[in-house]
C-alpha atoms as a PDB file:
ATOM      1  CA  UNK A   1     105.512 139.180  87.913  1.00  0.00           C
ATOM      2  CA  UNK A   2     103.773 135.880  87.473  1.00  0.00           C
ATOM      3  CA  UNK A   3     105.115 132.445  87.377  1.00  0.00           C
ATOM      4  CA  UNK A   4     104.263 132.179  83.678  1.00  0.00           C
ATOM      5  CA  UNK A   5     105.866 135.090  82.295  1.00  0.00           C
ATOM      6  CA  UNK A   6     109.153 134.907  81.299  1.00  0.00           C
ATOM      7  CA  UNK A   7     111.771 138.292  81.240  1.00  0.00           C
ATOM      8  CA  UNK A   8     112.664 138.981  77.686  1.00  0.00           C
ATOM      9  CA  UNK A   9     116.310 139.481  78.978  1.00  0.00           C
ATOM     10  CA  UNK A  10     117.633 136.186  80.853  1.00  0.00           C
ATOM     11  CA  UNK A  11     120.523 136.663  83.135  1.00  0.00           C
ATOM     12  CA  UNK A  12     123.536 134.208  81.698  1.00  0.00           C
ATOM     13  CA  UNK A  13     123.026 132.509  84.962  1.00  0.00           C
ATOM     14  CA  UNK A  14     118.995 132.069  84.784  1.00  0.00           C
ATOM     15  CA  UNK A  15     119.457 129.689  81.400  1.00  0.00           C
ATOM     16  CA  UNK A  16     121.911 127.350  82.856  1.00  0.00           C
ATOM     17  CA  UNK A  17     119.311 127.130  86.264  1.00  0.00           C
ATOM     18  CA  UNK A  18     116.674 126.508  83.874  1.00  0.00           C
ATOM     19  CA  UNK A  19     118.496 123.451  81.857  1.00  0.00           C
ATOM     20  CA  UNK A  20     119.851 122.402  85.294  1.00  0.00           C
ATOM     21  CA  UNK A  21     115.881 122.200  86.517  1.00  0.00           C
ATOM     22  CA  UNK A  22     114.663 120.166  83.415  1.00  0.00           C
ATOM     23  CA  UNK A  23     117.760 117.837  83.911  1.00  0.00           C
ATOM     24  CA  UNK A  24     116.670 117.187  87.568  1.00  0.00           C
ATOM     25  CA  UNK A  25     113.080 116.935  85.997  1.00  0.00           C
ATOM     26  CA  UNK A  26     114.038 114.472  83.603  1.00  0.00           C
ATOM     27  CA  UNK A  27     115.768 112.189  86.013  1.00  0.00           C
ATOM     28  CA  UNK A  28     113.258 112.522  88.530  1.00  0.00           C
ATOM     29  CA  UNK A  29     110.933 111.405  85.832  1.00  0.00           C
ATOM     30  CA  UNK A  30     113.071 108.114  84.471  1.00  0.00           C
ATOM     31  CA  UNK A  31     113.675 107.294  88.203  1.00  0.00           C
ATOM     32  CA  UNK A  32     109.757 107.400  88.957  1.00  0.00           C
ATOM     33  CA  UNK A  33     109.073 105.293  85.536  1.00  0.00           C
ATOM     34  CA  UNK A  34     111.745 102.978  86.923  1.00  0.00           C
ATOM     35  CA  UNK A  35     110.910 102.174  89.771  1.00  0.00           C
ATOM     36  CA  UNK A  36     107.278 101.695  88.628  1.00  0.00           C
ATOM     37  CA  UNK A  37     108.009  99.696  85.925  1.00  0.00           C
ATOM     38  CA  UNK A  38     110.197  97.622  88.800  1.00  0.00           C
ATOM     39  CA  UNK A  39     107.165  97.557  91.379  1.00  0.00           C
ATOM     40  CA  UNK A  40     104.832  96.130  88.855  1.00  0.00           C
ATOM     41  CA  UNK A  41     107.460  93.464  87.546  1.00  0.00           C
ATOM     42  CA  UNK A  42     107.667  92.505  91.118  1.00  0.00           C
ATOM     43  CA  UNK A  43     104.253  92.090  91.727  1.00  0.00           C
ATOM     44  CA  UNK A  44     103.706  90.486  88.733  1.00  0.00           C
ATOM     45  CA  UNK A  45     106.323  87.349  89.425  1.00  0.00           C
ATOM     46  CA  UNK A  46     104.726  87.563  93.345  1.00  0.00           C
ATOM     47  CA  UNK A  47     101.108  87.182  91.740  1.00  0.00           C
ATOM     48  CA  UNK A  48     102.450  84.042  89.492  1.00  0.00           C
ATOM     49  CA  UNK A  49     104.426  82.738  92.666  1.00  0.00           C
ATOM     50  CA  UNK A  50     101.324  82.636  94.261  1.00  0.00           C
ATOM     51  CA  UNK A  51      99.458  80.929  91.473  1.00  0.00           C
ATOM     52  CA  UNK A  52     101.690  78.200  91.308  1.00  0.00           C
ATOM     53  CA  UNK A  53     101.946  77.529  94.673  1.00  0.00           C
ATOM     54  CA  UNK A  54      97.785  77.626  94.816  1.00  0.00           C
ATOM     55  CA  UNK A  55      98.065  74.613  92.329  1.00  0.00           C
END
């Protein structure tokens, strides 16, 4: 059986795994997006830190 294909008959356990995993996915996803948007925000006031400073 391949990754792709799907059973036509899901266990009642397999569907709450699956929401579970795209949950998890989700977060995992907002966290990433997060902390990127924090990184660049960070670097961003560093970069103008700088600048000022330079003048």
């Amino acid at each position: 059986m391949d990754a792709n294909e799907t059973p036509a008959v899901l266990p009642a356990g397999t569907r709450a795994q699956e929401q579970r995993k795209l949950m998890v996915g989700r977060a995992a996803m907002v966290i990433v997006s997060g902390f990127a948007v924090a990184a660049f925000t960070i670097y961003a006031i560093v970069m103008l830190y700088a600048i000022t400073i330079a003048n």
